[in-house]
C-alpha atoms as a PDB file:
ATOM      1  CA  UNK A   1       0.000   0.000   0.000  1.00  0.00           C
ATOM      2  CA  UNK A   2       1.314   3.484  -0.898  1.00  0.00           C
ATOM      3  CA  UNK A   3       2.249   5.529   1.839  1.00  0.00           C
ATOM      4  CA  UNK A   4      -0.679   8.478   2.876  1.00  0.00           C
ATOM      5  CA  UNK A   5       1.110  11.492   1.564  1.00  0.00           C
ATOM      6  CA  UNK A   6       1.086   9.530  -2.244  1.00  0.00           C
ATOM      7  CA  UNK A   7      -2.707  10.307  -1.742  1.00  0.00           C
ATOM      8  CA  UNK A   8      -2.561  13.816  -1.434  1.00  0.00           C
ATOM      9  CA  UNK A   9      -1.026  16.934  -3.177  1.00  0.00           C
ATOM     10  CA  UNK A  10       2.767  17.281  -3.186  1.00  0.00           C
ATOM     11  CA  UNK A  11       3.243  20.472  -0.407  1.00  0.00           C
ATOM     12  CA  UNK A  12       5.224  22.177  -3.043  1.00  0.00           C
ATOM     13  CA  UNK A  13       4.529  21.086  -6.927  1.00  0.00           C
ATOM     14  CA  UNK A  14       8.322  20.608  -8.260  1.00  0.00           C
ATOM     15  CA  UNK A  15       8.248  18.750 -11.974  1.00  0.00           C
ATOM     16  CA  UNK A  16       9.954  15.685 -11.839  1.00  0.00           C
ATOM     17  CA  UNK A  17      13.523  17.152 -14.278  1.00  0.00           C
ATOM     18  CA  UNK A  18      12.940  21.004 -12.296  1.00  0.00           C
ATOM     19  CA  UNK A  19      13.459  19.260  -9.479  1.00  0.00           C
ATOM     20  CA  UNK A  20      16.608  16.803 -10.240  1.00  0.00           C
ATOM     21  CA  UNK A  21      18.211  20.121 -11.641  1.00  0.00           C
ATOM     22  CA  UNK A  22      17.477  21.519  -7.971  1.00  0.00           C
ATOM     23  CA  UNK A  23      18.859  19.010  -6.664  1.00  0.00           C
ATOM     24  CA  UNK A  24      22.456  18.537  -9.191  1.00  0.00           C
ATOM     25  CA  UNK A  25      22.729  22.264  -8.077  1.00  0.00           C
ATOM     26  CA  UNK A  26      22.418  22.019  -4.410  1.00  0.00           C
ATOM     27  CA  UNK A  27      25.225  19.254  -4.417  1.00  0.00           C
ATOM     28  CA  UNK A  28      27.309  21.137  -6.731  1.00  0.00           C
ATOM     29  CA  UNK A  29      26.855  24.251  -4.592  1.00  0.00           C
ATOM     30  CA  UNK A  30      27.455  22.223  -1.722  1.00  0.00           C
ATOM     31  CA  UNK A  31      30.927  21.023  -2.838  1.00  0.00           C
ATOM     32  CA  UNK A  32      31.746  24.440  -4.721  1.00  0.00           C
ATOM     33  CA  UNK A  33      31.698  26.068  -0.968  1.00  0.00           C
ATOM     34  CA  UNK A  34      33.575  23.080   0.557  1.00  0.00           C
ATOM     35  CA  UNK A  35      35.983  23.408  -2.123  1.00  0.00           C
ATOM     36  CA  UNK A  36      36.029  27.736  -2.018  1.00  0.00           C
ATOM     37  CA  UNK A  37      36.462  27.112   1.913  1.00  0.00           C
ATOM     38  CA  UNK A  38      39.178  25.158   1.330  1.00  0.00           C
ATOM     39  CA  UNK A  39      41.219  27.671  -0.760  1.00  0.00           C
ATOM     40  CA  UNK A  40      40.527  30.140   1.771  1.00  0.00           C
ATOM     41  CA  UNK A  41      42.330  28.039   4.438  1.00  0.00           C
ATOM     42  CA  UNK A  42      45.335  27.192   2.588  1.00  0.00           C
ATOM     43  CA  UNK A  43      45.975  30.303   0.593  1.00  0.00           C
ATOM     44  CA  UNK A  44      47.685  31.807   3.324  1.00  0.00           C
ATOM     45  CA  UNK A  45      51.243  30.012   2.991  1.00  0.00           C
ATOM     46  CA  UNK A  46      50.872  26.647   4.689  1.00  0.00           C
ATOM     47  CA  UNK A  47      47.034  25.836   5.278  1.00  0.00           C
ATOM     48  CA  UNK A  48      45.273  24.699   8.479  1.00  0.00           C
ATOM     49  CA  UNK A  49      46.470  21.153   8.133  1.00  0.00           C
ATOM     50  CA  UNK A  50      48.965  22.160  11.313  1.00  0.00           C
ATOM     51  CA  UNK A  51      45.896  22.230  13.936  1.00  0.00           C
ATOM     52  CA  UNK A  52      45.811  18.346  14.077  1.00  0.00           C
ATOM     53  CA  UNK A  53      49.838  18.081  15.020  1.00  0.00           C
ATOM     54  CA  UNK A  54      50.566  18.954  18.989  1.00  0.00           C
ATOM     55  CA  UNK A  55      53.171  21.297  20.051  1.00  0.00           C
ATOM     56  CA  UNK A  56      54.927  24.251  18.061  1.00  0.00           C
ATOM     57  CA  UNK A  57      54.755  23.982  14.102  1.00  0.00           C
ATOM     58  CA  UNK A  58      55.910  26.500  11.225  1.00  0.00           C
ATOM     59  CA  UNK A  59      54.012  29.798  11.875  1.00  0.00           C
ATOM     60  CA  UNK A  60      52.200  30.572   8.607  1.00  0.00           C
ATOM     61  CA  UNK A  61      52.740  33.232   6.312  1.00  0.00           C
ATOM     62  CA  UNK A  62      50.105  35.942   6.000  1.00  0.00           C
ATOM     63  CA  UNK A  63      47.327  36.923   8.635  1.00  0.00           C
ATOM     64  CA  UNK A  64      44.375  34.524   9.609  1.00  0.00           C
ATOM     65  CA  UNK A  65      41.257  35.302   6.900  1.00  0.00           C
ATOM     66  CA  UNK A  66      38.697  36.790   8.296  1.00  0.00           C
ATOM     67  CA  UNK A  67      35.499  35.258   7.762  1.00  0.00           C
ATOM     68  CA  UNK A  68      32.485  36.499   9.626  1.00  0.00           C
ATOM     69  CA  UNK A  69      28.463  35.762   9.916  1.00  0.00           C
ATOM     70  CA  UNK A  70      27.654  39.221   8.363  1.00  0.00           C
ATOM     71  CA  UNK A  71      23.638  39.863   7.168  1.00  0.00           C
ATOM     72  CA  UNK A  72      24.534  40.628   3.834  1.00  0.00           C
ATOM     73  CA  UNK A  73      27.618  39.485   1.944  1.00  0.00           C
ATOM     74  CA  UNK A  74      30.951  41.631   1.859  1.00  0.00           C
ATOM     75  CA  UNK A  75      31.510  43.771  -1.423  1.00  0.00           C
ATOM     76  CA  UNK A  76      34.216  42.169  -2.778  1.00  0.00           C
ATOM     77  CA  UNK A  77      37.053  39.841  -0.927  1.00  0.00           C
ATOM     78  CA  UNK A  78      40.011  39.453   2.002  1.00  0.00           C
ATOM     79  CA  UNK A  79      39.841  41.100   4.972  1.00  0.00           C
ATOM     80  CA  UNK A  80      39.587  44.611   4.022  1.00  0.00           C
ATOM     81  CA  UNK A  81      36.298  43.673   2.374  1.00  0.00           C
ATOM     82  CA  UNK A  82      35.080  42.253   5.355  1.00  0.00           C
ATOM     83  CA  UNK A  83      36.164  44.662   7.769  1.00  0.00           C
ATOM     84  CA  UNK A  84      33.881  47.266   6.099  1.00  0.00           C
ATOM     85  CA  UNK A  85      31.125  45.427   5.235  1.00  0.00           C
ATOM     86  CA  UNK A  86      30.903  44.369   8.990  1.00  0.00           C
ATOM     87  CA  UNK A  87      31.604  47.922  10.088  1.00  0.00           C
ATOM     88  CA  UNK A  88      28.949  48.915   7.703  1.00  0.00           C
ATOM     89  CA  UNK A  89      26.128  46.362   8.758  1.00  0.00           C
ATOM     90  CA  UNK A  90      26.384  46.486  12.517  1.00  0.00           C
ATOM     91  CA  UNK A  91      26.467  47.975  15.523  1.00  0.00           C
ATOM     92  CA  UNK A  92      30.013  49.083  16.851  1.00  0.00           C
ATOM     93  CA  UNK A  93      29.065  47.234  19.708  1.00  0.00           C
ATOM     94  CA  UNK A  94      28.880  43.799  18.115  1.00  0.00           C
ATOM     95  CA  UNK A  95      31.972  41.619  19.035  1.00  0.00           C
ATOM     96  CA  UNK A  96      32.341  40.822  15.096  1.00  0.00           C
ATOM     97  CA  UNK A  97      33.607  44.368  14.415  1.00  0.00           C
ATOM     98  CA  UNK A  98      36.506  44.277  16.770  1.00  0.00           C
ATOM     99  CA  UNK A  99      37.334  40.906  15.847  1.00  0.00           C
ATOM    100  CA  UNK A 100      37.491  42.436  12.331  1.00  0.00           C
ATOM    101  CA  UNK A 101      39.382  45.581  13.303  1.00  0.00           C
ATOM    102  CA  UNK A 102      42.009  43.229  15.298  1.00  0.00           C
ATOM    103  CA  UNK A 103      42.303  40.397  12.190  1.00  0.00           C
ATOM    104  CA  UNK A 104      42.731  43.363  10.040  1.00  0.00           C
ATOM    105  CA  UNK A 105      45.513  44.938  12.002  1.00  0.00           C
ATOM    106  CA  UNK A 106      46.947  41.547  12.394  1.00  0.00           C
ATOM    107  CA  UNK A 107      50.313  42.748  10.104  1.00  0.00           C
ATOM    108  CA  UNK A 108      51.245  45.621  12.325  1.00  0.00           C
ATOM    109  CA  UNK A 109      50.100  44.442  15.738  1.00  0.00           C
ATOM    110  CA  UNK A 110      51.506  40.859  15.293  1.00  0.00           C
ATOM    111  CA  UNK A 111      50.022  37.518  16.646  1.00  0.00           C
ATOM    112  CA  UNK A 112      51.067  38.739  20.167  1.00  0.00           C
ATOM    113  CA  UNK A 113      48.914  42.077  19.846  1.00  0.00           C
ATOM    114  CA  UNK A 114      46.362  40.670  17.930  1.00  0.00           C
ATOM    115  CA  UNK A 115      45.905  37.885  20.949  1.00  0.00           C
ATOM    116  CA  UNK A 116      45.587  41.117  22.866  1.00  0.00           C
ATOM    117  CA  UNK A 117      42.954  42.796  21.303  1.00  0.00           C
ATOM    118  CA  UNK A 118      40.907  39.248  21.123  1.00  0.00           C
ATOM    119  CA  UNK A 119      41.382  38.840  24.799  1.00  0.00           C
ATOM    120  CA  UNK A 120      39.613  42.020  25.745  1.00  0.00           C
ATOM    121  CA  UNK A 121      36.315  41.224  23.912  1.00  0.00           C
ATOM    122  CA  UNK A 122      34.250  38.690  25.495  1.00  0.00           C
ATOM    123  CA  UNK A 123      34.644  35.264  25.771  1.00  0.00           C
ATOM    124  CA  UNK A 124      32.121  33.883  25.389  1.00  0.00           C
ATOM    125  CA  UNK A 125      31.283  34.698  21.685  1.00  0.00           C
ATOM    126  CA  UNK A 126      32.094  31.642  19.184  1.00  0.00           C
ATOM    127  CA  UNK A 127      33.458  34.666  17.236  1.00  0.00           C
ATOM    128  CA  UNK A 128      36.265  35.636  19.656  1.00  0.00           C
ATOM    129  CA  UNK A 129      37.290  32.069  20.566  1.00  0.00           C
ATOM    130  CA  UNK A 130      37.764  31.138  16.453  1.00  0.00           C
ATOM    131  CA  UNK A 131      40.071  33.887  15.876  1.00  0.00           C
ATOM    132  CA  UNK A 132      41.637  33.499  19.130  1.00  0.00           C
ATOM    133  CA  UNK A 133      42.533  29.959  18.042  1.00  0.00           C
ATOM    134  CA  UNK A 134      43.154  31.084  14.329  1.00  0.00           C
ATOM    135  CA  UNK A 135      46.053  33.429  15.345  1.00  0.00           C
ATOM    136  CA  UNK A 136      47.510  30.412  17.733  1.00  0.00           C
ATOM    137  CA  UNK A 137      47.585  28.090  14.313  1.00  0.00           C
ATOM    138  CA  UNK A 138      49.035  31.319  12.245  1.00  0.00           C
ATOM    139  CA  UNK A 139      51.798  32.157  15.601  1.00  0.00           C
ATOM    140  CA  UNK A 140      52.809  28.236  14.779  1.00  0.00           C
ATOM    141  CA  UNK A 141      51.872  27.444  18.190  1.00  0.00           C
ATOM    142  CA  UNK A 142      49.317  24.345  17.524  1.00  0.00           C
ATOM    143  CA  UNK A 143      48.935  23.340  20.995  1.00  0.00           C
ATOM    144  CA  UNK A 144      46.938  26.410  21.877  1.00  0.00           C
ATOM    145  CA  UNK A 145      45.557  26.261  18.644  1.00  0.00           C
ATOM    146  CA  UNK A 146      44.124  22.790  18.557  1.00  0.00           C
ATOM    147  CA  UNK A 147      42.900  23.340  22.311  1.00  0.00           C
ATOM    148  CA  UNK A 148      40.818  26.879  21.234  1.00  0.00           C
ATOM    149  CA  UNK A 149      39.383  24.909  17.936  1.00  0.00           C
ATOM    150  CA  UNK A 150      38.345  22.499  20.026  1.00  0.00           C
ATOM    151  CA  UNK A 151      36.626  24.272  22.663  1.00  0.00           C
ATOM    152  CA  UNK A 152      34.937  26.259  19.645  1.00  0.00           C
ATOM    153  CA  UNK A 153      33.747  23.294  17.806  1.00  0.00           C
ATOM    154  CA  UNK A 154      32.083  22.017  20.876  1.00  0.00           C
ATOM    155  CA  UNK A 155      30.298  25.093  22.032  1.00  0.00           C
ATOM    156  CA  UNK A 156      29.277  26.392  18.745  1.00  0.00           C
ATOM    157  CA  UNK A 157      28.409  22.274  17.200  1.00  0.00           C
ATOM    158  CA  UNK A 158      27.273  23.213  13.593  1.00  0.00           C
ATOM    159  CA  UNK A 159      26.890  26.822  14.132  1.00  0.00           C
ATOM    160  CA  UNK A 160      28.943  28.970  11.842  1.00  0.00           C
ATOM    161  CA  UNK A 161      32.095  29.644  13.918  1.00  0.00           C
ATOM    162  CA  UNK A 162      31.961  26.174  15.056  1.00  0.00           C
ATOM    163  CA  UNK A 163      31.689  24.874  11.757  1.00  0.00           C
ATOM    164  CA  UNK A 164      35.201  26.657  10.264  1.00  0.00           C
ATOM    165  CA  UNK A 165      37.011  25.589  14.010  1.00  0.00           C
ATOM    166  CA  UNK A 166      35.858  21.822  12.481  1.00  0.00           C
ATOM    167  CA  UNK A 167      36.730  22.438   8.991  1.00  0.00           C
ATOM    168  CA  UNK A 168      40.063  23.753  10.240  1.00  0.00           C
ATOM    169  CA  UNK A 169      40.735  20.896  12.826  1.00  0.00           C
ATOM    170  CA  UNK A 170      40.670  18.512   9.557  1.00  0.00           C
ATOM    171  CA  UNK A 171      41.955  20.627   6.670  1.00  0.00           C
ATOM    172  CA  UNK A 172      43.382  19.181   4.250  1.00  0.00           C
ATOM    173  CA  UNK A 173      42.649  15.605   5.612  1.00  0.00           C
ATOM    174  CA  UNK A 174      38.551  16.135   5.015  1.00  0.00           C
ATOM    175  CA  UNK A 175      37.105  18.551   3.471  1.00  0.00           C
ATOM    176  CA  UNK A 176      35.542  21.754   4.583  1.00  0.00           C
ATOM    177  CA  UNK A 177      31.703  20.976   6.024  1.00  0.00           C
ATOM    178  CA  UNK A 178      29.633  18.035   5.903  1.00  0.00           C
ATOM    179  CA  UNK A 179      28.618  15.426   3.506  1.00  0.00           C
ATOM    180  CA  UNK A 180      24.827  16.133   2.224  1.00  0.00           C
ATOM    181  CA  UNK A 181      22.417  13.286   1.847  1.00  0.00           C
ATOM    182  CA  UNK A 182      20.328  13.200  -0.850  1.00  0.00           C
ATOM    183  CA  UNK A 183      17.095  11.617  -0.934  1.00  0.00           C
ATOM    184  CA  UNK A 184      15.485   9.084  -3.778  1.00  0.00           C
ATOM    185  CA  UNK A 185      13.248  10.289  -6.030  1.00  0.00           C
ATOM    186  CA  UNK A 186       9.567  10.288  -4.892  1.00  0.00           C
ATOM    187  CA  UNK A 187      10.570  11.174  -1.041  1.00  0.00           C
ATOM    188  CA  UNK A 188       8.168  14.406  -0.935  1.00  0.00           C
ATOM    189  CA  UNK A 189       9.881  17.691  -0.389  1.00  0.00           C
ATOM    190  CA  UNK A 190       9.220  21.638   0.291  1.00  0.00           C
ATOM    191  CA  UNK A 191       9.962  24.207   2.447  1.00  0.00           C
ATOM    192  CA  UNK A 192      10.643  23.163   5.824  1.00  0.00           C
ATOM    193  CA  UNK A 193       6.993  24.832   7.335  1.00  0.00           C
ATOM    194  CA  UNK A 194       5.400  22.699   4.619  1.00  0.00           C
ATOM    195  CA  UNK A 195       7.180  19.117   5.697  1.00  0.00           C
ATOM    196  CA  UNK A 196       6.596  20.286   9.540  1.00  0.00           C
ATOM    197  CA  UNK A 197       3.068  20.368   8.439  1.00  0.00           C
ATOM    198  CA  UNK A 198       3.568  17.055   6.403  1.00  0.00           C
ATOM    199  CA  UNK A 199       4.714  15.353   9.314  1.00  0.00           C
ATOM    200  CA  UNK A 200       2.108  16.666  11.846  1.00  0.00           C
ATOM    201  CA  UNK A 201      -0.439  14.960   9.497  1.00  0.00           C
ATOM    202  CA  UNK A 202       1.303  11.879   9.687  1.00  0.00           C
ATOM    203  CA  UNK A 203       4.111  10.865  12.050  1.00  0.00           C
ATOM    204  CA  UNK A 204       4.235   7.598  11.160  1.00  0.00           C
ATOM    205  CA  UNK A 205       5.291   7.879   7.571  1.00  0.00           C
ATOM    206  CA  UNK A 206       9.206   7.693   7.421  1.00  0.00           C
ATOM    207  CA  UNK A 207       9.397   9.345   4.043  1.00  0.00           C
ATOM    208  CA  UNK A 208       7.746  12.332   5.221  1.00  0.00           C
ATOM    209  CA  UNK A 209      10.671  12.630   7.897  1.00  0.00           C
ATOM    210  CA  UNK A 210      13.019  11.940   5.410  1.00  0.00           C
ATOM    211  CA  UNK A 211      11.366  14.420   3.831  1.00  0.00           C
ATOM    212  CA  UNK A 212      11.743  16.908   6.983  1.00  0.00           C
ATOM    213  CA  UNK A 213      15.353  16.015   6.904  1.00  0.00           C
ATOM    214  CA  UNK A 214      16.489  16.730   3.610  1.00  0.00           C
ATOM    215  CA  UNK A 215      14.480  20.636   3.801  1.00  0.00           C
ATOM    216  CA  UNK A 216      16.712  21.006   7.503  1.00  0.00           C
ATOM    217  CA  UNK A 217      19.291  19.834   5.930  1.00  0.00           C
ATOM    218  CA  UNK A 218      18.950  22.814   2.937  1.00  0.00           C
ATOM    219  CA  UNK A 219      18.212  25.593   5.484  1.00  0.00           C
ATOM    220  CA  UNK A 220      21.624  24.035   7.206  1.00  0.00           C
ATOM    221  CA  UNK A 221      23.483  25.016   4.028  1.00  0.00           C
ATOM    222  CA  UNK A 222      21.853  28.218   3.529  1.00  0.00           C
ATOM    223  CA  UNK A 223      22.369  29.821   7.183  1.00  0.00           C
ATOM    224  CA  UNK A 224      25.066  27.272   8.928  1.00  0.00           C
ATOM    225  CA  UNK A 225      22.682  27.698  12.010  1.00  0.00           C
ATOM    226  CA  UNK A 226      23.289  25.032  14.207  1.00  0.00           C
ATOM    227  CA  UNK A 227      19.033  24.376  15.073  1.00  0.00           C
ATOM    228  CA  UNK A 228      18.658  23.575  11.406  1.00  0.00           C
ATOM    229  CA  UNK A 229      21.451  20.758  11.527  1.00  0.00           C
ATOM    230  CA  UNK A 230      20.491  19.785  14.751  1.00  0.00           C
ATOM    231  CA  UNK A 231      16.928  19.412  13.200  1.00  0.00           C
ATOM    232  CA  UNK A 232      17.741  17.303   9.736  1.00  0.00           C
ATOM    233  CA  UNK A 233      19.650  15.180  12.742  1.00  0.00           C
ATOM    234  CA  UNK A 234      16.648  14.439  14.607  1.00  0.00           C
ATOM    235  CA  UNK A 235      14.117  13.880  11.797  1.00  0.00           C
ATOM    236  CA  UNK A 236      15.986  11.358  10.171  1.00  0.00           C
ATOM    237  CA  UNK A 237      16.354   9.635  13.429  1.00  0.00           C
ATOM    238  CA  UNK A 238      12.760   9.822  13.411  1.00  0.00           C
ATOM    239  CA  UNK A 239      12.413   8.415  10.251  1.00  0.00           C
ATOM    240  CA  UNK A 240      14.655   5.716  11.323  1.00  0.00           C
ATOM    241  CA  UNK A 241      12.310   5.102  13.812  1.00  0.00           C
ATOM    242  CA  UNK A 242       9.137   4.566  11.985  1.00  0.00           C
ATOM    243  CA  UNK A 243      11.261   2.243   9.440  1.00  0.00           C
ATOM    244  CA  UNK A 244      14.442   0.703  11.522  1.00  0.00           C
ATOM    245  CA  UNK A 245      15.388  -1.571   8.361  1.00  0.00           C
ATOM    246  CA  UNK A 246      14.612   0.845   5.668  1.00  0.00           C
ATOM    247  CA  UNK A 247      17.866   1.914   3.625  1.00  0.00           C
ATOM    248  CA  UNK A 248      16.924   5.840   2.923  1.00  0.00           C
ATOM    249  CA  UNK A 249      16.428   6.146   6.869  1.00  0.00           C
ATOM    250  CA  UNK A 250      19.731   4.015   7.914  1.00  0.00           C
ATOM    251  CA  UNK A 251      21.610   6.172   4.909  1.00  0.00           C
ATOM    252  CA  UNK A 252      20.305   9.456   6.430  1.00  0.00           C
ATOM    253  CA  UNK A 253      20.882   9.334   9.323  1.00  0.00           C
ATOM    254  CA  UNK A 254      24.376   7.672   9.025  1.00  0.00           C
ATOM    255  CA  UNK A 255      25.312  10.741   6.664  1.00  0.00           C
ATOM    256  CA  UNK A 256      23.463  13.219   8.575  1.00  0.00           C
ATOM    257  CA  UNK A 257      25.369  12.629  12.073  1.00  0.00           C
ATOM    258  CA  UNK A 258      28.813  12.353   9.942  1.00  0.00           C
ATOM    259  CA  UNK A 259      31.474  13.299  12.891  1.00  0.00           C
ATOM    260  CA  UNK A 260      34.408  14.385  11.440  1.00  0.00           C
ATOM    261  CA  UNK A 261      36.676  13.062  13.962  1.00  0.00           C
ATOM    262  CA  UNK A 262      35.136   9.494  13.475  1.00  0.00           C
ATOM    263  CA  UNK A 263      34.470   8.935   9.467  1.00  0.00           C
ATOM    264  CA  UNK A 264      34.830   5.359  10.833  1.00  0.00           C
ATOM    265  CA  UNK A 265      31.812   4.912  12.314  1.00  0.00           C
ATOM    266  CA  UNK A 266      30.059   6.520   9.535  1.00  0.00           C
ATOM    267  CA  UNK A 267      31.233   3.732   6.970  1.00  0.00           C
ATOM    268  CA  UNK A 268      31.056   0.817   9.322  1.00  0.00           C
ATOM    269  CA  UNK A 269      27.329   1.938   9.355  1.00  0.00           C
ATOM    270  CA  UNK A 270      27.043   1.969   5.273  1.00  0.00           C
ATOM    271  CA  UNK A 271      29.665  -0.285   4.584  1.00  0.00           C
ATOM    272  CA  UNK A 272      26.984  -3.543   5.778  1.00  0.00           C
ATOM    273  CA  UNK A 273      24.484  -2.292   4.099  1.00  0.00           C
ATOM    274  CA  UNK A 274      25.530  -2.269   0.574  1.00  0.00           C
ATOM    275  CA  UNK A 275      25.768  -6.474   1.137  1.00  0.00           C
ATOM    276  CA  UNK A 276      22.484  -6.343   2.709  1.00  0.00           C
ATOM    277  CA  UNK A 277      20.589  -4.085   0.494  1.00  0.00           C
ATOM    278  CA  UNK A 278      18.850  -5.896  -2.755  1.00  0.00           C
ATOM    279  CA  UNK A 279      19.748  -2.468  -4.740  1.00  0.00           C
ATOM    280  CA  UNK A 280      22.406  -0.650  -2.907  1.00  0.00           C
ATOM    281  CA  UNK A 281      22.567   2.146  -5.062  1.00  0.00           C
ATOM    282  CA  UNK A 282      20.987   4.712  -2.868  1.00  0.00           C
ATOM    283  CA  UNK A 283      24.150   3.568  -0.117  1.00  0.00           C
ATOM    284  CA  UNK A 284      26.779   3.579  -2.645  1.00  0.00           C
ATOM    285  CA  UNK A 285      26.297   6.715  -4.215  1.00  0.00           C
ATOM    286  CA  UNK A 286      26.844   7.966  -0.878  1.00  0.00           C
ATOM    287  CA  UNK A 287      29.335   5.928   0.301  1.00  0.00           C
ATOM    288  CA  UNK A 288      31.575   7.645  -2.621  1.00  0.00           C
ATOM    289  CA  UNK A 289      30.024  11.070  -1.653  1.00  0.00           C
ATOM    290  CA  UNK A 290      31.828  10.265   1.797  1.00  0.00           C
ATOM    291  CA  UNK A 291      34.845   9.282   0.274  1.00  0.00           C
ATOM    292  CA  UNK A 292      35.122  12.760  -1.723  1.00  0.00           C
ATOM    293  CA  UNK A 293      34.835  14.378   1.873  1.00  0.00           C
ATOM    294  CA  UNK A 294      37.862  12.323   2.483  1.00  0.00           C
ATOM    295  CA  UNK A 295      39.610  13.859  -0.505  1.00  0.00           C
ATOM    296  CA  UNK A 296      39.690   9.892  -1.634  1.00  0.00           C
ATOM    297  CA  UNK A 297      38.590  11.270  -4.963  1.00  0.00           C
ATOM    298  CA  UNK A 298      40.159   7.874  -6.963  1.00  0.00           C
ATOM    299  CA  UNK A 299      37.685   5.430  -4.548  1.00  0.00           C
ATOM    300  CA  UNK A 300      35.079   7.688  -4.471  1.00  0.00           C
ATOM    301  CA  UNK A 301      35.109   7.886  -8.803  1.00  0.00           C
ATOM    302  CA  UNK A 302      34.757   4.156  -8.599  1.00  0.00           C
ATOM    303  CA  UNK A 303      32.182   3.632  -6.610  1.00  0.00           C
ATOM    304  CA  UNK A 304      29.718   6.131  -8.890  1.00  0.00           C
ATOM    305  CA  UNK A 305      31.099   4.407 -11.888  1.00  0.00           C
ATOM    306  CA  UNK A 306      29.207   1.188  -9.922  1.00  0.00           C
ATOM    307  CA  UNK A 307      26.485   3.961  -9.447  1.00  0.00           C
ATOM    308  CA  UNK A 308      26.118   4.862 -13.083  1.00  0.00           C
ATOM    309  CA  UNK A 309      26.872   1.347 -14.552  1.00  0.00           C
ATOM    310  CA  UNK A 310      23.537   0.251 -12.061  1.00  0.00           C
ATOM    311  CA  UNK A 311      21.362   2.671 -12.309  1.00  0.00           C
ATOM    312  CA  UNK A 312      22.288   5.398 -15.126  1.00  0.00           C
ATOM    313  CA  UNK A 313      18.437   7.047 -14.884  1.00  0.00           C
ATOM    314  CA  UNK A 314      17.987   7.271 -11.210  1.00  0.00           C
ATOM    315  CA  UNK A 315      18.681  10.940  -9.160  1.00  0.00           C
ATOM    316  CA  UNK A 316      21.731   9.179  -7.894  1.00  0.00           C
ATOM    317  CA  UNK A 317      23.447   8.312 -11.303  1.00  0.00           C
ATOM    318  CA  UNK A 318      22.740  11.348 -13.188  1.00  0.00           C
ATOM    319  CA  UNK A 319      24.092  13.151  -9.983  1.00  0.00           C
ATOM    320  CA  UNK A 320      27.083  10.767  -9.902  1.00  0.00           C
ATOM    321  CA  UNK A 321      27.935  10.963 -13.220  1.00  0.00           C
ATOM    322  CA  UNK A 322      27.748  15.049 -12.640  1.00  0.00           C
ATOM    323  CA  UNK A 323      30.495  14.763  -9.513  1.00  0.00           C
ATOM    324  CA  UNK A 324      32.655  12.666 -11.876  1.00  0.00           C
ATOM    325  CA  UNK A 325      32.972  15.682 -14.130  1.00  0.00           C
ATOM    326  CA  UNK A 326      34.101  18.028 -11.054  1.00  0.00           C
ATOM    327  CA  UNK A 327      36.961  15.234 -10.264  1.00  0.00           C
ATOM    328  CA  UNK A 328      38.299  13.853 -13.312  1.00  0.00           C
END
């Protein structure tokens, strides 16, 4: 028997090719920023990759980049850019500004005077603590660095600030932000106050979760807030719930609570299922998707040529056979 929401009218009417194009561009977009984040890390003479080694490494050439949580993009790049625009769009009272003002004055006032600055301004902010622990990483002093990142990552968990302390922590080994999961085709989809609604009407349909999921998941990328992560977490635990041997809600959830200190457990979760699975291609399409994140770009290539070879008409090969592109 088709689920209830077959029965009734999709909460937002997407054609069938509209919305795989939606969908191709949300995981392009998605690895375009991991990829632009990257660049930003590492264009500074020597890249982030020191944070995970303990004890003094090379100090890195440049300043830290400044990258803040501004309301309306900077005009233009680098930290000049950013400096103004977040002088511009708030209050001279926001914490931002005088983290920009110190990042900015980072070549004069040195890692020692920019520490300084950053230790006047309260403590608190995920904001404060980032830079505080970028300029450790740029000094070459990793210890500090890798304890600040840290403490970051686990008091701002998905939020913006939190996020780049993460993507920095693993730079180059992973790359910047999280792997996305992407639904199969027929999983109903909107905005998130339309699958909320969806799911009020029936709680016991795991697609509709997954459905819930997938819009968190897209307000995730949008604003990097962590509720909206948080969110896609706990509706495709739901949805794992209503179906504990369904693959979509094992393949969520697996990809949606990816830890980036344990991409382990992540695979030991999909790697079983791909035996178990009577068409697998849902977990190997983002199996590879994980080993991308891993900057494994060879092993994750051949398991969407398995992808494409299976299933060549399905929203996973046509998107597999679009990531190949951006790789080869």
């Amino acid at each position: 028997m088709p689920p209830d929401w077959m029965n009734e009218p999709p909460p937002e009417h997407i054609p069938g090719r509209s919305r795989r194009l939606i969908v191709l561009v949300c995981v392009a977009l998605a690895i375009g920023l991991a990829a632009a984040a990257a660049v930003v890390l590492t264009s500074r003479g020597g890249g982030a990759s020191a944070a995970t080694s303990a004890g003094h490494c090379t100090p890195l050439r440049g300043a830290p980049p400044l990258n803040l949580q501004l309301p309306r993009p900077a005009r233009g790049q680098g930290t000049a850019a950013v400096e103004q625009a977040a002088t511009r769009e708030l209050p001279a009272s926001d914490p931002r500004v005088a983290v920009a003002h110190a990042i900015a004055r980072y070549a004069s006032n040195g890692p020692e005077g920019t520490l300084a600055a950053l230790g006047r301004l309260d403590q608190s902010q995920p904001v404060v603590a980032l830079y505080e622990g970028l300029t450790q990483l740029w000094a070459g002093n990793c210890t500090a660095a890798v304890k600040t990142l840290r403490r970051v990552r686990s008091e701002d968990l998905y939020g913006y600030y939190g996020t780049i302390a993460d993507n920095t922590l693993h730079t180059p080994q992973q790359r910047p932000d999280y792997p996305i999961y992407i639904p199969p085709e027929g999983t109903p989809h909107g905005t998130v106050a339309q699958m909320r609604a969806l799911v009020r009407r029936h709680p016991r349909d795991a697609g509709a979760w997954l459905g819930l999921a997938v819009a968190e998941q897209g307000a995730w990328l949008a604003s990097h807030r962590a509720p909206d992560r948080l969110a896609a977490q706990a509706a495709a635990r739901r949805a794992l719930q209503v179906d504990p041997t369904g693959v979509s809600p094992r393949v969520a959830a697996a990809v949606l609570t990816y830890d980036k200190d344990k991409p382990a457990a992540t695979f030991g979760q999909l790697g079983p299922l791909i035996q178990q699975a009577s068409d697998p291609t849902e977990i190997r399409f983002h199996v590879g998707l994980l080993l991308y994140w891993l900057n494994d770009d060879t092993d994750a290539a051949a398991q969407w040529r398995q992808v494409v070879d299976a299933s060549p008409n399905s929203i996973y090969g046509r998107t597999a056979a679009a990531l190949m592109t951006r790789i080869s």
